[in-house]
PDB file of N, CA and C in Angstrom:
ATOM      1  N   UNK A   1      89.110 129.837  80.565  1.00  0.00           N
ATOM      2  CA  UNK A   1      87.740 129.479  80.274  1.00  0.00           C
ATOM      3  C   UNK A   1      87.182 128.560  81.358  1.00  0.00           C
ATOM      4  N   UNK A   2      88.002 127.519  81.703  1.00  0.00           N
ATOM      5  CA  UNK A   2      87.510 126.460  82.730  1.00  0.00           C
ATOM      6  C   UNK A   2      87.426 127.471  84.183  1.00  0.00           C
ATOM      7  N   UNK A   3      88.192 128.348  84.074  1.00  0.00           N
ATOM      8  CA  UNK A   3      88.170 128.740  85.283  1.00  0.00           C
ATOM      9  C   UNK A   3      87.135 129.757  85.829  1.00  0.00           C
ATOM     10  N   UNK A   4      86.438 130.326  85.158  1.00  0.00           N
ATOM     11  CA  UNK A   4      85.214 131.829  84.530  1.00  0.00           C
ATOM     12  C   UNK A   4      84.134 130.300  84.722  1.00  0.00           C
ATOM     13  N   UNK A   5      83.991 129.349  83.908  1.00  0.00           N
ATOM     14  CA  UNK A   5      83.085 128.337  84.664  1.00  0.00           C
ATOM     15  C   UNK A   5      82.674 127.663  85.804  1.00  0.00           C
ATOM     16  N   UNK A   6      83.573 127.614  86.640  1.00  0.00           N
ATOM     17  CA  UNK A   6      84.047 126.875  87.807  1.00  0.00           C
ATOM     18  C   UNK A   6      83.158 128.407  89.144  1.00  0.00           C
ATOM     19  N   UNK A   7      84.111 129.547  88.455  1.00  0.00           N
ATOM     20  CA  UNK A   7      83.468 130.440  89.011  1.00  0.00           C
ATOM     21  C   UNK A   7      82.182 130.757  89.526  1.00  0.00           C
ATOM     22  N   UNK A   8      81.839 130.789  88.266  1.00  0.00           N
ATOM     23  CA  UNK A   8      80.155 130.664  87.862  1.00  0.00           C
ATOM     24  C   UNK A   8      79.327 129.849  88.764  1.00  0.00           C
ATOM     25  N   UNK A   9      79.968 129.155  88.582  1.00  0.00           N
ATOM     26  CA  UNK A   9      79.149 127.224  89.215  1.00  0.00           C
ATOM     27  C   UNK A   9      79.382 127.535  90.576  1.00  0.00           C
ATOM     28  N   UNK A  10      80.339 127.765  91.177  1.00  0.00           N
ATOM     29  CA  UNK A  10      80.381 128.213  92.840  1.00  0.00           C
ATOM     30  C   UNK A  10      79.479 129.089  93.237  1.00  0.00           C
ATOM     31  N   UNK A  11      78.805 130.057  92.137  1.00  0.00           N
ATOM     32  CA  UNK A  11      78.498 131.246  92.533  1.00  0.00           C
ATOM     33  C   UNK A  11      76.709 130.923  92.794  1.00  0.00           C
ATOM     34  N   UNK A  12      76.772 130.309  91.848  1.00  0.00           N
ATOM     35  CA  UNK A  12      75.156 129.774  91.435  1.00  0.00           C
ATOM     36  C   UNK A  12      75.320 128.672  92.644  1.00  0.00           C
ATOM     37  N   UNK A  13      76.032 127.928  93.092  1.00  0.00           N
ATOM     38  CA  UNK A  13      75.721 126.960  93.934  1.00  0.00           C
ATOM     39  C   UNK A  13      75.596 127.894  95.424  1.00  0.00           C
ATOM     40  N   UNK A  14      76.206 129.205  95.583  1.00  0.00           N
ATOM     41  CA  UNK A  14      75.946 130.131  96.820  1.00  0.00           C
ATOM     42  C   UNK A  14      74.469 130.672  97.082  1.00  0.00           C
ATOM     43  N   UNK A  15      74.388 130.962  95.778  1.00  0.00           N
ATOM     44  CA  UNK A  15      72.794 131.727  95.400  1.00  0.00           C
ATOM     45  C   UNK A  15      71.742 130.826  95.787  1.00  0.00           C
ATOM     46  N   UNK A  16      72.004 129.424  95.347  1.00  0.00           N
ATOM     47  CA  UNK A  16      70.726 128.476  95.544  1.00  0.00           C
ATOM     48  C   UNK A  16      71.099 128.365  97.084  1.00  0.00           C
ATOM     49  N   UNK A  17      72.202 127.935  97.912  1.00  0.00           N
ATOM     50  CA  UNK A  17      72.014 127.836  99.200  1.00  0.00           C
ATOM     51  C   UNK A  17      71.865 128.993 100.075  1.00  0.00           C
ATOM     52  N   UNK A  18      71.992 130.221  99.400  1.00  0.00           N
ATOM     53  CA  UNK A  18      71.405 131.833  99.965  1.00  0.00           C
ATOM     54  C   UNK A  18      70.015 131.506  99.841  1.00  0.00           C
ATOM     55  N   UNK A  19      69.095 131.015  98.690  1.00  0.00           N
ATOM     56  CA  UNK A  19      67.309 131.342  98.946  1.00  0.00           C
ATOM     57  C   UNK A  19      66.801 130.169  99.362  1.00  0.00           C
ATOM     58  N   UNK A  20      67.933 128.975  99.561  1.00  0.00           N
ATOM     59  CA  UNK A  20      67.226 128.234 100.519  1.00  0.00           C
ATOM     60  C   UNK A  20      66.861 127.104  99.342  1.00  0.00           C
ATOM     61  N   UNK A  21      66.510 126.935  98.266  1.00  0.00           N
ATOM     62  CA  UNK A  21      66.945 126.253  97.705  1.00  0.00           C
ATOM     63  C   UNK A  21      67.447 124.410  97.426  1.00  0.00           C
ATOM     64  N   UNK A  22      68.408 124.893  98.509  1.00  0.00           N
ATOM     65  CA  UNK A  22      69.477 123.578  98.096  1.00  0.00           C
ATOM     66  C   UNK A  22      70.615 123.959  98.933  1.00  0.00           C
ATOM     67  N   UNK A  23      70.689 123.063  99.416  1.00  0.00           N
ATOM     68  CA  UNK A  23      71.197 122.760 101.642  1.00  0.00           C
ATOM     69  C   UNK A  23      72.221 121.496 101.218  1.00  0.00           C
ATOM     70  N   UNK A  24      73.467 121.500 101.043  1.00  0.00           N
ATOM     71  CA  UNK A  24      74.504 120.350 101.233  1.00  0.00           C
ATOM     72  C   UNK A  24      74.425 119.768 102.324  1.00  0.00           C
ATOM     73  N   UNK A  25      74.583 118.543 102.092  1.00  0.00           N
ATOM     74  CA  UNK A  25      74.746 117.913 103.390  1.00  0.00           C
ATOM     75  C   UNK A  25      75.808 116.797 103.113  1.00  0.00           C
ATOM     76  N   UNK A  26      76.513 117.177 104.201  1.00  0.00           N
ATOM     77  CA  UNK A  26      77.996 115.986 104.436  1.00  0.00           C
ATOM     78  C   UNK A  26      77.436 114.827 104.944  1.00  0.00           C
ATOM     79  N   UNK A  27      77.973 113.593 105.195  1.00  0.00           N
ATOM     80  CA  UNK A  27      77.850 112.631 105.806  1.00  0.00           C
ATOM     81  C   UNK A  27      78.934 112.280 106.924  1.00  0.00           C
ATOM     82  N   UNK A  28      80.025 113.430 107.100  1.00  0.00           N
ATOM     83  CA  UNK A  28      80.528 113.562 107.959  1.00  0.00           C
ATOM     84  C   UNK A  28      79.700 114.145 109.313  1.00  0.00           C
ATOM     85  N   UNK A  29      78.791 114.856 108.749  1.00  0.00           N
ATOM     86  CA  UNK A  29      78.262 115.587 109.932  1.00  0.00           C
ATOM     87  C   UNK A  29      77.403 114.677 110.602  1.00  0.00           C
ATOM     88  N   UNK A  30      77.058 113.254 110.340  1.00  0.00           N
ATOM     89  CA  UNK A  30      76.482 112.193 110.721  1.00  0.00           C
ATOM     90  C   UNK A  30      76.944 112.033 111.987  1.00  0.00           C
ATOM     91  N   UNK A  31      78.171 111.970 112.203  1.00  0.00           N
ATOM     92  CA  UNK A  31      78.996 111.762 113.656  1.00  0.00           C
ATOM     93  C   UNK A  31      79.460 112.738 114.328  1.00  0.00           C
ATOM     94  N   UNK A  32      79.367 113.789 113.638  1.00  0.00           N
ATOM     95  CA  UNK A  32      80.016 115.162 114.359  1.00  0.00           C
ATOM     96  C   UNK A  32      79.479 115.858 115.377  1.00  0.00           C
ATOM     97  N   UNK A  33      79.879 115.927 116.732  1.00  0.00           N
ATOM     98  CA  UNK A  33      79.002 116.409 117.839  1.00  0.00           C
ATOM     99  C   UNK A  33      79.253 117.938 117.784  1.00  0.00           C
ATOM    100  N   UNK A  34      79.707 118.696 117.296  1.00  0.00           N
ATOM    101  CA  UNK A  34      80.171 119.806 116.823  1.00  0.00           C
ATOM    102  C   UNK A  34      79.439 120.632 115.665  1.00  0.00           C
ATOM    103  N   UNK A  35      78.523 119.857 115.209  1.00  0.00           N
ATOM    104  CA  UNK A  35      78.026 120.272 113.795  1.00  0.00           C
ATOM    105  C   UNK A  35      76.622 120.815 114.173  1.00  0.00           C
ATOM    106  N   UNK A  36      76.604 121.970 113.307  1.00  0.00           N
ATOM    107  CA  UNK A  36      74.836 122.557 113.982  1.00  0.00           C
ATOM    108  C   UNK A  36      74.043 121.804 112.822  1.00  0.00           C
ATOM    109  N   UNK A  37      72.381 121.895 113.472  1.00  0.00           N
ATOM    110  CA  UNK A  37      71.513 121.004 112.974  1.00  0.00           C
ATOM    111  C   UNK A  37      70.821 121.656 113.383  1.00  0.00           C
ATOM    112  N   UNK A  38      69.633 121.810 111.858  1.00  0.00           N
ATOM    113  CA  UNK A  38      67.947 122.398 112.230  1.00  0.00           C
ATOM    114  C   UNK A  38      67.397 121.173 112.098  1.00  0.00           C
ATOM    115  N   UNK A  39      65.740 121.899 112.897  1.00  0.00           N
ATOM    116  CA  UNK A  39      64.814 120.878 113.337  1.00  0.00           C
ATOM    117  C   UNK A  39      64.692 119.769 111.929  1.00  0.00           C
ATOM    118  N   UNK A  40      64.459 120.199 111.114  1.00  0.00           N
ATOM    119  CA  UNK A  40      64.446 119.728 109.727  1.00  0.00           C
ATOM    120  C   UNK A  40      65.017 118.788 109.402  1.00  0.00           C
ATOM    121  N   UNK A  41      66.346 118.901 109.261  1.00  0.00           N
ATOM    122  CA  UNK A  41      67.672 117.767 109.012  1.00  0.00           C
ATOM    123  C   UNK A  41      67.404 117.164 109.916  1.00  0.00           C
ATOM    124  N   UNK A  42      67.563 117.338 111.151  1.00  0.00           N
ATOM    125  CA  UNK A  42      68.087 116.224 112.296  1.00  0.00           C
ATOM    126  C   UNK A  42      66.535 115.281 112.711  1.00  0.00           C
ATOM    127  N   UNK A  43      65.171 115.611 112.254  1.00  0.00           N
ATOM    128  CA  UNK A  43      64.272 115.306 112.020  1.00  0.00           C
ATOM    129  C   UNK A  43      64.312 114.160 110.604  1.00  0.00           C
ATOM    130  N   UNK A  44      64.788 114.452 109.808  1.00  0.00           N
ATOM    131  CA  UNK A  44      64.919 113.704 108.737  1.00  0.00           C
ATOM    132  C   UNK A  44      66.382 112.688 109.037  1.00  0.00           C
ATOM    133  N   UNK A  45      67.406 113.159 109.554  1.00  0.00           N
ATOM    134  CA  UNK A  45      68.267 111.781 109.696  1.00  0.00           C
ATOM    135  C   UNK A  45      67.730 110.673 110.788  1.00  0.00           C
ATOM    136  N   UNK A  46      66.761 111.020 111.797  1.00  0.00           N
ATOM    137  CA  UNK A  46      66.463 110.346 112.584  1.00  0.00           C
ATOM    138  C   UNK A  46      64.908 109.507 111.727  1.00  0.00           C
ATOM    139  N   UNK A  47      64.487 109.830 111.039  1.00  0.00           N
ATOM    140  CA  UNK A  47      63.721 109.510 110.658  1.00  0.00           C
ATOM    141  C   UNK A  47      64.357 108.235 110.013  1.00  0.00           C
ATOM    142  N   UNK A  48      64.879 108.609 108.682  1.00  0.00           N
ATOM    143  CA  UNK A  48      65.519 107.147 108.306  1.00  0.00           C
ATOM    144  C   UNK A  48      66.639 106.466 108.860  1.00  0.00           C
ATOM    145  N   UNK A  49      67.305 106.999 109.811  1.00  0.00           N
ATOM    146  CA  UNK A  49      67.745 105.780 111.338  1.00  0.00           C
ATOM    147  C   UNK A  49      66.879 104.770 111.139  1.00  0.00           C
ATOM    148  N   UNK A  50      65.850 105.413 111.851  1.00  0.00           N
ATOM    149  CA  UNK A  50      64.760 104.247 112.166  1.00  0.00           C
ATOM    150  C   UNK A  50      64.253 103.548 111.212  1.00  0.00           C
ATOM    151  N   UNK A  51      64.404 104.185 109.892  1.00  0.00           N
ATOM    152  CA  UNK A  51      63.757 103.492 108.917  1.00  0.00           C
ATOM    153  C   UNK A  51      64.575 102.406 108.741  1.00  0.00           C
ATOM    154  N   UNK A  52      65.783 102.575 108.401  1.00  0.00           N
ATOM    155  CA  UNK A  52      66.832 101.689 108.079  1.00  0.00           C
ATOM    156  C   UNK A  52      66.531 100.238 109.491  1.00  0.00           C
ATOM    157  N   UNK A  53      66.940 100.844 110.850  1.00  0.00           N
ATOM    158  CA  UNK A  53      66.475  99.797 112.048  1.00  0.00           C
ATOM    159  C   UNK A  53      65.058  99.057 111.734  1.00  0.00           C
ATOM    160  N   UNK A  54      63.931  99.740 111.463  1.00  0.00           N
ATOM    161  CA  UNK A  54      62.939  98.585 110.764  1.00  0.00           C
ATOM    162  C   UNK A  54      63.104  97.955 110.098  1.00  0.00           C
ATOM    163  N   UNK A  55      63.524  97.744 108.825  1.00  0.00           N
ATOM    164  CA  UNK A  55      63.776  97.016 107.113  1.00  0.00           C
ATOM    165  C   UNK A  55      64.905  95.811 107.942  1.00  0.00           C
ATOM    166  N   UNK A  56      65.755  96.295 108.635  1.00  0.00           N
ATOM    167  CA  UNK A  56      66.626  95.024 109.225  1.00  0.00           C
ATOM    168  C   UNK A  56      65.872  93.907 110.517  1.00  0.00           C
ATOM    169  N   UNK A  57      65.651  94.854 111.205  1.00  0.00           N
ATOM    170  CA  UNK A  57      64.628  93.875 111.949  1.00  0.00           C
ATOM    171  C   UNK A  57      63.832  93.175 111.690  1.00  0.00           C
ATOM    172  N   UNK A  58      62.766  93.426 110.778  1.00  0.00           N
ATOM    173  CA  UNK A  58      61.649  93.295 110.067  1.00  0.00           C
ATOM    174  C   UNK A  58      61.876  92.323 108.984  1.00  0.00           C
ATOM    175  N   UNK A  59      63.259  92.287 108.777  1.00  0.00           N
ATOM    176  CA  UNK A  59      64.025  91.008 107.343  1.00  0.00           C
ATOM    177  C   UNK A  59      63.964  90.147 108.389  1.00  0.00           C
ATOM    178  N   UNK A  60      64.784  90.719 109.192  1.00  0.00           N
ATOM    179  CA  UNK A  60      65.584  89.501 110.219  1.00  0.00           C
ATOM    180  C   UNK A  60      64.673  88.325 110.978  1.00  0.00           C
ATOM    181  N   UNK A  61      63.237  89.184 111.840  1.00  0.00           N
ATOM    182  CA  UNK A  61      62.740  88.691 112.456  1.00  0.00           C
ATOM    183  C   UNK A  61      61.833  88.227 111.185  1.00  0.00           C
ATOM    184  N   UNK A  62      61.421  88.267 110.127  1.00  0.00           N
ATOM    185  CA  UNK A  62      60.498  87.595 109.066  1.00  0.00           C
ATOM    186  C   UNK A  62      60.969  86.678 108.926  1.00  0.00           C
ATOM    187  N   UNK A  63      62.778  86.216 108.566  1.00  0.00           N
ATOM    188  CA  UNK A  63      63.592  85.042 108.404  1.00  0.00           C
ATOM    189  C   UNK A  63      63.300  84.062 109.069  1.00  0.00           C
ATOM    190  N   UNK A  64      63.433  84.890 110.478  1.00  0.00           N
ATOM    191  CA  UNK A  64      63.454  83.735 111.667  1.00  0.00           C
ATOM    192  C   UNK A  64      61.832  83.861 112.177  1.00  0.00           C
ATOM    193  N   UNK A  65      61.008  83.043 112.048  1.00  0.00           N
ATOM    194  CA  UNK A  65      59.544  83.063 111.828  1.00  0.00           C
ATOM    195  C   UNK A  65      59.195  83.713 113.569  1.00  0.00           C
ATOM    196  N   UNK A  66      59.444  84.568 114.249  1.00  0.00           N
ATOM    197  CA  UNK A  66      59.144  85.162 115.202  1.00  0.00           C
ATOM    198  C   UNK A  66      57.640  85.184 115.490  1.00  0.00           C
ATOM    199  N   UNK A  67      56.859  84.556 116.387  1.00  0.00           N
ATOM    200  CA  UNK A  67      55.497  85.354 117.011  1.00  0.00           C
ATOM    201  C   UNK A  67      55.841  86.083 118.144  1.00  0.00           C
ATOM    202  N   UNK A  68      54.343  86.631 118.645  1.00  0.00           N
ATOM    203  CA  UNK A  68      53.621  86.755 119.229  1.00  0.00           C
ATOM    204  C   UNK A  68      53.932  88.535 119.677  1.00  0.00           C
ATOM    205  N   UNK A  69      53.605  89.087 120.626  1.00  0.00           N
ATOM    206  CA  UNK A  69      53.329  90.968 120.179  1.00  0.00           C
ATOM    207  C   UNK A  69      54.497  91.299 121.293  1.00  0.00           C
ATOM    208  N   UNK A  70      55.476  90.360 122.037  1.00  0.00           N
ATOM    209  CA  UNK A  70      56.654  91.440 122.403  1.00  0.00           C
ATOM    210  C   UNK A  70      57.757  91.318 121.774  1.00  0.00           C
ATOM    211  N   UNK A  71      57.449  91.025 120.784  1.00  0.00           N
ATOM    212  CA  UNK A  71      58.724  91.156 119.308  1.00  0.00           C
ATOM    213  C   UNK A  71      58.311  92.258 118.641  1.00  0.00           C
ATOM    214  N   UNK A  72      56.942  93.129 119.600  1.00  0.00           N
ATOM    215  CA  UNK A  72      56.573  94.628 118.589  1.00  0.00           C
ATOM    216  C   UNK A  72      57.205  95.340 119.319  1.00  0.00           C
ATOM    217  N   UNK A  73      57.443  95.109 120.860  1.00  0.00           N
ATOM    218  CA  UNK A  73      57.889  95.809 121.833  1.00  0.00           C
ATOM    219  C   UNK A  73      59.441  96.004 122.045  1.00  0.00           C
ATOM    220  N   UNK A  74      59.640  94.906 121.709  1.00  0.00           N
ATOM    221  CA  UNK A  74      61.224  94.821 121.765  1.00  0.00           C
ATOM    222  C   UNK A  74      62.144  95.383 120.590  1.00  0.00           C
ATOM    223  N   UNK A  75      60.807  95.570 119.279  1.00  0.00           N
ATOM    224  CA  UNK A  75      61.613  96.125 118.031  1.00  0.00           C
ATOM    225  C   UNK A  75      61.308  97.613 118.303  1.00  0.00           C
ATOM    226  N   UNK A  76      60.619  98.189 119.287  1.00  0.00           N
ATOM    227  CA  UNK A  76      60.372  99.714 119.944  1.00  0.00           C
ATOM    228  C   UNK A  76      61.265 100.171 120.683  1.00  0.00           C
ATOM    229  N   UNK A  77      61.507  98.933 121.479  1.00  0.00           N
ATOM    230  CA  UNK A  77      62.434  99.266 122.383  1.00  0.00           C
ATOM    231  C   UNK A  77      64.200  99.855 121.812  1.00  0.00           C
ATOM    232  N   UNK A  78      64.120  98.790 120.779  1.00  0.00           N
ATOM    233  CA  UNK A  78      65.746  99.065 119.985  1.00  0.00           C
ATOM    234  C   UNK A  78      65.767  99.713 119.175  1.00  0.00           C
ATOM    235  N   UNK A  79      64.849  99.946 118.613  1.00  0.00           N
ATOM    236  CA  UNK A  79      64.324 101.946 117.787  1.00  0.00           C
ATOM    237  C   UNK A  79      65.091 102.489 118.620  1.00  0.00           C
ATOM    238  N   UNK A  80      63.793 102.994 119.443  1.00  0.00           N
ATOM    239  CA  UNK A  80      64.330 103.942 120.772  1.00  0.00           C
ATOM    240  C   UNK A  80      65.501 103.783 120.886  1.00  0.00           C
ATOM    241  N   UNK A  81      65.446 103.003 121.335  1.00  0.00           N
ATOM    242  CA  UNK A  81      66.976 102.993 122.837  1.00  0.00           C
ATOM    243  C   UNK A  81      68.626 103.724 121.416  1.00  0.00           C
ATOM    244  N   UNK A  82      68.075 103.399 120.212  1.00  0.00           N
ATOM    245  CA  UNK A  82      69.529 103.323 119.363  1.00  0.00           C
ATOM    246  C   UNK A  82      69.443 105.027 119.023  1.00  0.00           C
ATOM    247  N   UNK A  83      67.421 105.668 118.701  1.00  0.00           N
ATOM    248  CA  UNK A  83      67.180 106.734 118.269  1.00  0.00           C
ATOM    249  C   UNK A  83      68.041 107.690 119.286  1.00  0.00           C
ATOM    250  N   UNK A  84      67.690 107.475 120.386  1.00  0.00           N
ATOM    251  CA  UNK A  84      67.881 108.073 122.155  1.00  0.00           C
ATOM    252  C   UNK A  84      69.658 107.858 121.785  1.00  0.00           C
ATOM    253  N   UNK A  85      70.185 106.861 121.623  1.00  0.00           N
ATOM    254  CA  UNK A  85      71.429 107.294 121.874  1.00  0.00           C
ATOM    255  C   UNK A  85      72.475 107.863 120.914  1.00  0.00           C
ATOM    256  N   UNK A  86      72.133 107.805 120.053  1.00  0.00           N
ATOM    257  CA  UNK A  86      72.216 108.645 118.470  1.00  0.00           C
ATOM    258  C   UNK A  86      71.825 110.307 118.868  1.00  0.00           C
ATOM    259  N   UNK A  87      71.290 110.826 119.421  1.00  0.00           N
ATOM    260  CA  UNK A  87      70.791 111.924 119.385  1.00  0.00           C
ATOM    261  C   UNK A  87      71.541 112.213 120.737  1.00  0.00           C
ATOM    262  N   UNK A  88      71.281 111.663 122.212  1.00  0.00           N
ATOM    263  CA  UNK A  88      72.110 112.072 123.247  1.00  0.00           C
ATOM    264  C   UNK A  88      73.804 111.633 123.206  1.00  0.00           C
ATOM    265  N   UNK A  89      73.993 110.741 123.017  1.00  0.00           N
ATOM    266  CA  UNK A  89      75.404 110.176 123.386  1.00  0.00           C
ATOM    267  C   UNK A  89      76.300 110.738 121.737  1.00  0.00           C
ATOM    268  N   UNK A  90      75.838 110.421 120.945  1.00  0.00           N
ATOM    269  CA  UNK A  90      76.741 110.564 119.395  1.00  0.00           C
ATOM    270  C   UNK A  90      76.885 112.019 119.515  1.00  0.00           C
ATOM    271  N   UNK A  91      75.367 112.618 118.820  1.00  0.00           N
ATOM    272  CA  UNK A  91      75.462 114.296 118.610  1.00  0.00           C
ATOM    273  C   UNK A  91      75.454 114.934 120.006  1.00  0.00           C
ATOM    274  N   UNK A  92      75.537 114.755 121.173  1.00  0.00           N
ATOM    275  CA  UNK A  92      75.355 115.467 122.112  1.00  0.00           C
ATOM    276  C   UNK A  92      74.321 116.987 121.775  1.00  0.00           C
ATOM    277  N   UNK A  93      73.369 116.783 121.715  1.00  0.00           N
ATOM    278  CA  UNK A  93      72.593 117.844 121.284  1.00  0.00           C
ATOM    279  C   UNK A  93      71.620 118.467 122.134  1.00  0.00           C
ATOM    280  N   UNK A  94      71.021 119.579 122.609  1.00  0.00           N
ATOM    281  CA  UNK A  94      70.244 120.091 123.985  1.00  0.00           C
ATOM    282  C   UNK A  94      68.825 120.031 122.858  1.00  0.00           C
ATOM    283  N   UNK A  95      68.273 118.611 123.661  1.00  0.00           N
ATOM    284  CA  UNK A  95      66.864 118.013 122.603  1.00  0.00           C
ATOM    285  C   UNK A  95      65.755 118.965 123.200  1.00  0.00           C
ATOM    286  N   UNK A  96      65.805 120.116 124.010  1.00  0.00           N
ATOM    287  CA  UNK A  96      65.152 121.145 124.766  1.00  0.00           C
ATOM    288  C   UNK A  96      64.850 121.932 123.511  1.00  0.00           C
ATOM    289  N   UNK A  97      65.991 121.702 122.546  1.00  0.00           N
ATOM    290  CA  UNK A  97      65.824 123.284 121.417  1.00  0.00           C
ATOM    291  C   UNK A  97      65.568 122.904 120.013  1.00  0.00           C
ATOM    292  N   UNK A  98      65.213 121.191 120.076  1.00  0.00           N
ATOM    293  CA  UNK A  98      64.032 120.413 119.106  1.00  0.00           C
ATOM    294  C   UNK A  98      62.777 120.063 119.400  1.00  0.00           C
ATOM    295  N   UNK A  99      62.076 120.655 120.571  1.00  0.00           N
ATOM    296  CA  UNK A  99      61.032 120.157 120.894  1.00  0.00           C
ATOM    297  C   UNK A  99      60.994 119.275 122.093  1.00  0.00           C
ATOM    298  N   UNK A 100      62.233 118.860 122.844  1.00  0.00           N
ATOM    299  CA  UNK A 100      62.253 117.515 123.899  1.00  0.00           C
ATOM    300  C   UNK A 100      62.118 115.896 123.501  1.00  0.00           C
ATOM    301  N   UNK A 101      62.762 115.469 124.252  1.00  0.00           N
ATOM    302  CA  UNK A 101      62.896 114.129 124.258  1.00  0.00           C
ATOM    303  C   UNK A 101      61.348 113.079 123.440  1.00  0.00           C
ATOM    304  N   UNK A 102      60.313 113.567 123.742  1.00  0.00           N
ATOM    305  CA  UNK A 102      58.621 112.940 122.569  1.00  0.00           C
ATOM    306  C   UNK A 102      58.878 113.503 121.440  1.00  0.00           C
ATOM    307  N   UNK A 103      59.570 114.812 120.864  1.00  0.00           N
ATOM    308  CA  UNK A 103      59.458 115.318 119.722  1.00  0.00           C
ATOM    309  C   UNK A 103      61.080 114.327 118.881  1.00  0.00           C
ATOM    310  N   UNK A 104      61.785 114.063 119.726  1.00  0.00           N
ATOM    311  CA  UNK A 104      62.708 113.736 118.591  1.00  0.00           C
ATOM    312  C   UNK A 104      62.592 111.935 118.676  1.00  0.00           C
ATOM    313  N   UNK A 105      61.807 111.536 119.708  1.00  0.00           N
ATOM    314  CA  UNK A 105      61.952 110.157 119.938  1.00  0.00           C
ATOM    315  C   UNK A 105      60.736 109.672 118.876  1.00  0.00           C
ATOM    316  N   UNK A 106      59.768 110.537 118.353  1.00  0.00           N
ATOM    317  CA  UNK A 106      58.695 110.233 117.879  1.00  0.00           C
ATOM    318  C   UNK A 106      58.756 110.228 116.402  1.00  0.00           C
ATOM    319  N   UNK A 107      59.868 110.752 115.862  1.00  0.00           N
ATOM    320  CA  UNK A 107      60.132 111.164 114.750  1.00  0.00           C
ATOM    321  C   UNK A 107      60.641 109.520 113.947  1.00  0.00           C
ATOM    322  N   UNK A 108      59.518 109.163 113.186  1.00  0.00           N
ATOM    323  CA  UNK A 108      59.513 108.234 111.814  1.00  0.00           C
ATOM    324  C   UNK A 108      58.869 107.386 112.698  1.00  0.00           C
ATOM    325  N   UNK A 109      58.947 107.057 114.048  1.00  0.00           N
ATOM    326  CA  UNK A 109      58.446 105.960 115.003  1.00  0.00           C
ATOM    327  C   UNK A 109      57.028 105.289 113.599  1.00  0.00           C
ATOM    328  N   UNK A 110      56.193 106.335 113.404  1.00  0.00           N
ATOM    329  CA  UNK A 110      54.876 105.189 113.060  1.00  0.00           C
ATOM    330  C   UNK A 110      54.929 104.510 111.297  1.00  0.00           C
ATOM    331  N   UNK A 111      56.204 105.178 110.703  1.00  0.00           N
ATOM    332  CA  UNK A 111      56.217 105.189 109.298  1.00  0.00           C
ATOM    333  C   UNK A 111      57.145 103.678 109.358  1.00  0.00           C
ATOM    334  N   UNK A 112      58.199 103.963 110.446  1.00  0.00           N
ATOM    335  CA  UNK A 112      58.879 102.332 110.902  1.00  0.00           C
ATOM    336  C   UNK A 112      58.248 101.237 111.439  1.00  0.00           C
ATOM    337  N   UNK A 113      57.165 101.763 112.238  1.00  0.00           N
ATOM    338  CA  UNK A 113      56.463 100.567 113.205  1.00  0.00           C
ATOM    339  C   UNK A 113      55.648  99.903 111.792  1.00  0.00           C
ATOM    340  N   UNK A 114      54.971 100.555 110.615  1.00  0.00           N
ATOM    341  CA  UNK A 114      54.736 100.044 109.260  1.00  0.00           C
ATOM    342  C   UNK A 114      55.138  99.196 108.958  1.00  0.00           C
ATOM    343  N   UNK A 115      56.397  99.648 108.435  1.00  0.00           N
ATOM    344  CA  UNK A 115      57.399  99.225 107.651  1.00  0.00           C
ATOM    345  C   UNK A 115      58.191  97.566 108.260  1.00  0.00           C
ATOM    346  N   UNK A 116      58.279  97.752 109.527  1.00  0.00           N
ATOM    347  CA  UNK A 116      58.594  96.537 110.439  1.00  0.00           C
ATOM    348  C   UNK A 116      57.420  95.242 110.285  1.00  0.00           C
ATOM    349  N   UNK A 117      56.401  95.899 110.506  1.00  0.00           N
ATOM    350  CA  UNK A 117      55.163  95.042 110.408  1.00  0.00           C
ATOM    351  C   UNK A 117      54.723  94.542 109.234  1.00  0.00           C
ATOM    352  N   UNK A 118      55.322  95.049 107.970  1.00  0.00           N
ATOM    353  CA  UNK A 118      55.430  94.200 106.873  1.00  0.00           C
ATOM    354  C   UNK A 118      55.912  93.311 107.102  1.00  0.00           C
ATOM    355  N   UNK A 119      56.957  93.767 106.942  1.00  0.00           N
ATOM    356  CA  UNK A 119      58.238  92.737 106.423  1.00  0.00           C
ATOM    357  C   UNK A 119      58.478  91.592 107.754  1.00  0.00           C
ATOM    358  N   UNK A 120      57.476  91.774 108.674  1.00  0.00           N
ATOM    359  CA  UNK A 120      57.765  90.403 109.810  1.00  0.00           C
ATOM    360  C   UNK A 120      56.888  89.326 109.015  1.00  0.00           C
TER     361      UNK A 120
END
């Protein structure tokens, strides 16, 4: 009986990721330079990268009472520079066949630059 269920449940979990549905995603494949990635996913993990890099900066530098506007530049700069090496150096990925280097560097940039600017 458990096993005619189990069945079932594999089968229905094939079907939903056959029509698209419902897409697993490992968190192994986070580090895996080996692992394929559509525009989609790798658009959305880079997105909350950055999100996550704002909310810390944005605590951090609010803590420590930071002025003046190249603490906007410098929290761009370490977006970037971490987005850029996450995408070239980690996934080794040809960013030619996401759009290029503005299409994946741009991705969450203005939803973080927000989110930073709160919380400073």
């Amino acid at each position: 009986m458990k096993e005619a269920k189990s069945v079932k449940l594999n089968s229905q979990q094939h079907q939903q990721h056959e029509n698209g549905h419902f897409s697993p995603f490992k968190f192994a494949k986070l580090l895996d330079p080996e692992a394929s990635w559509d525009k989609d996913q790798l658009g959305d993990v880079l997105h909350w990268i950055r999100q996550v890099v704002a909310l810390f900066c944005g605590l951090l530098w609010g803590a420590i009472p930071v002025v003046g506007g190249i603490w906007i530049f410098i929290f761009l700069a370490i977006s970037t520079g971490i987005i850029y090496g996450y995408y070239a150096m980690i996934l080794k990925i040809n960013e030619e066949e996401f759009g290029g280097h503005a299409a994946l560097l741009q991705e969450g940039l203005f939803a973080s630059m927000t989110l930073f600017l709160v919380l400073v």
